[in-house]
Protein backbone atom coordinates (compact mmCIF):
# COMPACT_ATOMS: atom_id res chain seq x y z
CA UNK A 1 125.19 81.71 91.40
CA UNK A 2 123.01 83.43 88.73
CA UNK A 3 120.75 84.18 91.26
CA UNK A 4 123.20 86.03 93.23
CA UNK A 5 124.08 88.00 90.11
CA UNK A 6 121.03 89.24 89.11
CA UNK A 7 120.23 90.23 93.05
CA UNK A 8 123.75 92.45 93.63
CA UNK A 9 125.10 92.80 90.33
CA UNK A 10 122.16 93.88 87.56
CA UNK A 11 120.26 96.56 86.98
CA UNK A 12 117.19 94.29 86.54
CA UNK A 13 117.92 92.68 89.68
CA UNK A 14 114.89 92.82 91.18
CA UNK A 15 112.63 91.59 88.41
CA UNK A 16 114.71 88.30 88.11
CA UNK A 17 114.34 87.95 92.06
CA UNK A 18 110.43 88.31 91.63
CA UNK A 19 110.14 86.04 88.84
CA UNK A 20 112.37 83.18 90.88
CA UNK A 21 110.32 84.13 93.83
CA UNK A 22 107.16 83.67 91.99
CA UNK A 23 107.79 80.45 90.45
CA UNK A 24 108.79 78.69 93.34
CA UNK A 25 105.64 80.21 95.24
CA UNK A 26 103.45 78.49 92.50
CA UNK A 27 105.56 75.28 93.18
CA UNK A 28 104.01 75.37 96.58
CA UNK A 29 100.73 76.34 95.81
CA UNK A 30 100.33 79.45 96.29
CA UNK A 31 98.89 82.31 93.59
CA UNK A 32 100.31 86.21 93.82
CA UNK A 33 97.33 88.87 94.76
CA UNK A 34 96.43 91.27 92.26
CA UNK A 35 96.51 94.14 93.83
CA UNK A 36 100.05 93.75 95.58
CA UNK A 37 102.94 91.43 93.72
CA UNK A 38 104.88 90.92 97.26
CA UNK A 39 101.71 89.46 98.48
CA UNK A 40 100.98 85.43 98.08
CA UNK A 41 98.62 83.53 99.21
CA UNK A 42 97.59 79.67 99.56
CA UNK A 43 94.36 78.21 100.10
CA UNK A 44 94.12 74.76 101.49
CA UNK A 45 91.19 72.13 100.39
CA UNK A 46 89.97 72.52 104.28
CA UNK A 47 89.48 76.54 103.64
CA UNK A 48 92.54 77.32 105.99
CA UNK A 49 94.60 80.49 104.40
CA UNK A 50 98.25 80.92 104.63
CA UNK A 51 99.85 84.64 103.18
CA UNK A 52 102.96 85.57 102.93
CA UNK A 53 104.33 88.64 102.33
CA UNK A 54 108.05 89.12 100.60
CA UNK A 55 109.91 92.48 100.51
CA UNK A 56 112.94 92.02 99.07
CA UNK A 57 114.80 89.66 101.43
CA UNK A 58 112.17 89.54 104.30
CA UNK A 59 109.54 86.92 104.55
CA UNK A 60 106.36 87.04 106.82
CA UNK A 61 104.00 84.01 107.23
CA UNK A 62 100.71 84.36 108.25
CA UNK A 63 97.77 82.50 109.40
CA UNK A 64 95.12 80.79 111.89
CA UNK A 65 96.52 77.14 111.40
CA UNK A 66 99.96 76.90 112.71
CA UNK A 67 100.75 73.89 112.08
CA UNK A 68 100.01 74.41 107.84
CA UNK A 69 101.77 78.41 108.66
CA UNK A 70 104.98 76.20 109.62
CA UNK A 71 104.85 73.70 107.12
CA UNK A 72 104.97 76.52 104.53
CA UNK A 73 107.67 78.33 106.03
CA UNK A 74 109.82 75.55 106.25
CA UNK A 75 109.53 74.74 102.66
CA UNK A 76 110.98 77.87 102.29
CA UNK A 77 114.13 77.42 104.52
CA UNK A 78 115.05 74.11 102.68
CA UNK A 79 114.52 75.58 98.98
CA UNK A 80 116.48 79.13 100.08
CA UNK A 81 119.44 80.28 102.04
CA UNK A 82 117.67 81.80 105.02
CA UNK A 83 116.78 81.29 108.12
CA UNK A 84 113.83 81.56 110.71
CA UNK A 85 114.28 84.76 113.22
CA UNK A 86 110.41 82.86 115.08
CA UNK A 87 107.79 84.98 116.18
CA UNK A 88 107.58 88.00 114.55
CA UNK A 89 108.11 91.07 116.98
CA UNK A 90 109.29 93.36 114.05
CA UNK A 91 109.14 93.64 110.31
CA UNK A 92 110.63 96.39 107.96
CA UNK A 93 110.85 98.95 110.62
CA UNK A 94 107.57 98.25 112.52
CA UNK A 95 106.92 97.06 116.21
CA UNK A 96 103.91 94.27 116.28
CA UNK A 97 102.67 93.49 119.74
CA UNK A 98 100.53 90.25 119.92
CA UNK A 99 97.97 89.60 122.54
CA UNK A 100 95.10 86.73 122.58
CA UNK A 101 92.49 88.98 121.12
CA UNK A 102 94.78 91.64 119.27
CA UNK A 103 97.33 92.99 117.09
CA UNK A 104 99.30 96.16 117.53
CA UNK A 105 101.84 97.88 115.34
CA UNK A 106 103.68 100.83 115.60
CA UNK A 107 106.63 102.79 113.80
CA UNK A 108 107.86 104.32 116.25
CA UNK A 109 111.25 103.46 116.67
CA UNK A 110 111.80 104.30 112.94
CA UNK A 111 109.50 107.89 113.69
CA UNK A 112 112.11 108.52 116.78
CA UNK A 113 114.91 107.75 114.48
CA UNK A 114 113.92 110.25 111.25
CA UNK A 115 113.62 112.84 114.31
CA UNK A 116 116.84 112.49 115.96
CA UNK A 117 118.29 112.44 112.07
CA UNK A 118 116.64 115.69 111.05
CA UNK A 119 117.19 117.02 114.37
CA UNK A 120 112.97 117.81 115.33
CA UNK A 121 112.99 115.10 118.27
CA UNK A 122 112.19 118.26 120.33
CA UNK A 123 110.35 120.62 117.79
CA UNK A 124 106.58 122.05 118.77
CA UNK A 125 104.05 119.95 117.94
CA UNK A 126 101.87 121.05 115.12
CA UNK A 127 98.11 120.22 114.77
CA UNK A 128 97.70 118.99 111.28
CA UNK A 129 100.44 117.62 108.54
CA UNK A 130 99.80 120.67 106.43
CA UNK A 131 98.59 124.37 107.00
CA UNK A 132 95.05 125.19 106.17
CA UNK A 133 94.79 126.50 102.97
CA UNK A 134 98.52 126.74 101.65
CA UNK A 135 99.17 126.09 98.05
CA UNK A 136 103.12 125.67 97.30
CA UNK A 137 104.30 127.20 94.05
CA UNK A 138 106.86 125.87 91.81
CA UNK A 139 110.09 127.43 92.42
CA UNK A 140 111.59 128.94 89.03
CA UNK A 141 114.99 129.57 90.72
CA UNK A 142 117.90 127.52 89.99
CA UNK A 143 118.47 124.62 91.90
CA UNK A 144 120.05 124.30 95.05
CA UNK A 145 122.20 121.33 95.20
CA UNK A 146 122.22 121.35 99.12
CA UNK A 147 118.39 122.37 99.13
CA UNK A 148 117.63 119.28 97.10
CA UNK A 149 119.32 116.36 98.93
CA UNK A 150 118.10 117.56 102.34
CA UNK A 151 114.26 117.79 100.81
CA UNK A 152 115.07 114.23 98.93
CA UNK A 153 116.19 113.09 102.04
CA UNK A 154 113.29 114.44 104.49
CA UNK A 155 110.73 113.11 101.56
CA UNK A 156 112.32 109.64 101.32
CA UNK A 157 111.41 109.15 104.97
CA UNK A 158 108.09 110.64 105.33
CA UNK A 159 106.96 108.54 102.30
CA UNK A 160 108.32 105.30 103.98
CA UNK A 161 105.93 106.22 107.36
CA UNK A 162 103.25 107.07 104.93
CA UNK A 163 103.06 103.57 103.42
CA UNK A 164 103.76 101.80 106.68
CA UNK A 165 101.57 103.62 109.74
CA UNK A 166 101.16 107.01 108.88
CA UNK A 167 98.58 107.38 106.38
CA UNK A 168 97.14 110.80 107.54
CA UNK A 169 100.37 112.24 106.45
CA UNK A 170 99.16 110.98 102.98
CA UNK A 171 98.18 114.02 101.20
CA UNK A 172 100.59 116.67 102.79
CA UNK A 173 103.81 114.51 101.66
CA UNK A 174 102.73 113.74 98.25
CA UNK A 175 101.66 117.17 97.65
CA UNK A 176 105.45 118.19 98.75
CA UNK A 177 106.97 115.35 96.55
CA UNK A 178 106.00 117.12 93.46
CA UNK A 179 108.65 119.42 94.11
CA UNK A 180 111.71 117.54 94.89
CA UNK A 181 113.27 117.78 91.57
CA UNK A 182 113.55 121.87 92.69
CA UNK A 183 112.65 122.75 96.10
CA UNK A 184 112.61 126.10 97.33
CA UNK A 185 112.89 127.29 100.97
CA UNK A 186 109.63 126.92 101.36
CA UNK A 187 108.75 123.42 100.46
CA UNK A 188 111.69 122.72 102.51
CA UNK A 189 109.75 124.13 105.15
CA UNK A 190 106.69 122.55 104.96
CA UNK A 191 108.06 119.40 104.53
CA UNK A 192 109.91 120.10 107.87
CA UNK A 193 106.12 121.26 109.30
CA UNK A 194 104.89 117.25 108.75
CA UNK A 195 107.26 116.54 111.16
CA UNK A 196 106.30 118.55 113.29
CA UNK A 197 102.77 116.85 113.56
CA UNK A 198 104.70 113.79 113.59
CA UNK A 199 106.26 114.89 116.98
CA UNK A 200 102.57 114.80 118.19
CA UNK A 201 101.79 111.30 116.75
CA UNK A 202 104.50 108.86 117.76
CA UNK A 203 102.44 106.94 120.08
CA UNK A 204 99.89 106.60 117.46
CA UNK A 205 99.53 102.63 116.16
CA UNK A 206 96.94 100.23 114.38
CA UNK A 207 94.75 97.90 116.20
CA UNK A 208 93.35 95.00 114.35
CA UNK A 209 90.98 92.92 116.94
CA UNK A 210 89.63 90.59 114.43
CA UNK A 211 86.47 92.49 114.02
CA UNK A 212 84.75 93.74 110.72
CA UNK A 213 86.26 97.02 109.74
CA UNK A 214 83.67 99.99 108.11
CA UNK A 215 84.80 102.90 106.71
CA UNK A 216 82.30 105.35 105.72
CA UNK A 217 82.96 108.16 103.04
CA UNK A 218 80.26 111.15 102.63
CA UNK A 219 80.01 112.66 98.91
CA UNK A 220 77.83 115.10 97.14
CA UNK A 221 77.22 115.82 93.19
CA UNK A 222 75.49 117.74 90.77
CA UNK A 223 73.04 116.60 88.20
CA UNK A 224 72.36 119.20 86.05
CA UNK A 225 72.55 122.11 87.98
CA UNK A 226 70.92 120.59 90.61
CA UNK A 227 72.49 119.58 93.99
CA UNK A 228 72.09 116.49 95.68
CA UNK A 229 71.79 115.65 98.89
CA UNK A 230 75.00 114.13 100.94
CA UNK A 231 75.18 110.03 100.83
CA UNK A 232 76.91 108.11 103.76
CA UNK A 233 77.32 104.64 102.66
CA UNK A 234 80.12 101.94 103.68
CA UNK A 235 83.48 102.01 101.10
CA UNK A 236 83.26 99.31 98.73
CA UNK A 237 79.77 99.41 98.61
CA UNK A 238 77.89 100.92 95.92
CA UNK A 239 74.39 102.94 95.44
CA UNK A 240 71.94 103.35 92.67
């Protein structure tokens, strides 16, 4: 019953739900990754992995042995009031599509839906997220009430496709975000333009085949006031 409290009724609801979550996570093993606190993961003595991933009320399982993926999951449906939905085909607004040698997920019902909301499900399709060159100013007016919710509103769902499977949109909508406490006409605008190269990407998804991933990044610096030459090396890798 306290539990239930402190999830609908407190303002600190969802630091008490972490720190029940986490407990009990510990109670089966399992240690929280550093770099994300939804994340947990469990390590048995034969090297098999098993990570789950919490948001809120949603639970995903993950791993090569089944068997030790189920046994963990069940645990879980004994200690809380939940229940199993199987095979995941969705999770927090994104399609995966499972073969025998990949992985494929896409947002694109949730991309078709923001359209249809801000009416753009037919709008021209735009090349990049952002124009070339375009530097927003603040806007020193007073604030439009109307203005504001409908920017709010268009930000609030181009940051949840940003975090999920839209990553290119990365700099163009948290460059616009800046200005959401007073938006003029035109950041409303160019928040509106993202979309439009959203109209062009809906069919875009992420692959994972169970291959090693690279990314490459190039760079150049200065020492002194001379210029170095360009270095392509592997991210998370480092040079001398």
């Amino acid at each position: 019953m306290c539990l239930l409290c402190a999830l609908y009724g407190l303002k600190q609801a969802a630091l008490q739900w972490w720190r029940e979550l986490k407990a009990f996570m510990k109670t089966m093993g399992f240690h929280r990754a550093s770099s994300d606190a939804g994340v947990f993961i469990y390590k048995h003595p034969n090297g098999q992995l098993v990570i789950t991933l919490v948001y809120v009320n949603n639970g995903l399982f993950l791993g090569a042995d089944k068997a030790l993926v189920d046994s963990k999951k069940h645990a879980c449906l004994e200690h809380w009031e939940c229940h199993d939905t199987g095979d995941v085909t969705d999770f927090l607004g994104m399609k995966v599509n499972k073969t025998t040698s990949h992985i494929m997920i896409n947002q694109k019902a949730y991309l078709e839906m923001v359209l249809e909301r801000f009416d753009m499900h037919n709008a021209k399709i735009a090349p990049t997220p952002i124009l070339s060159g375009y530097v927003p100013q603040e806007n020193k007016g007073a604030v439009n009430p109307v203005r504001q919710q409908r920017f709010q509103s268009v930000i609030g769902s181009l940051l949840y496709l940003m975090l999920g499977m839209c990553p290119d949109i990365a700099f163009a909508v948290i460059k616009m975000s800046q200005f959401s406490a007073n938006p003029s006409q035109d950041h409303l605008e160019k928040a509106m333009y993202i979309m439009h190269y959203l109209v062009g990407t809906q069919d875009y998804h992420m692959v994972y085949d169970g291959r090693i991933m690279k990314a490459h990044c190039t760079y150049r610096f200065r020492l002194g006031r001379r210029t170095l030459s360009n270095i392509d090396q592997p991210l998370g890798s480092s040079q001398a």
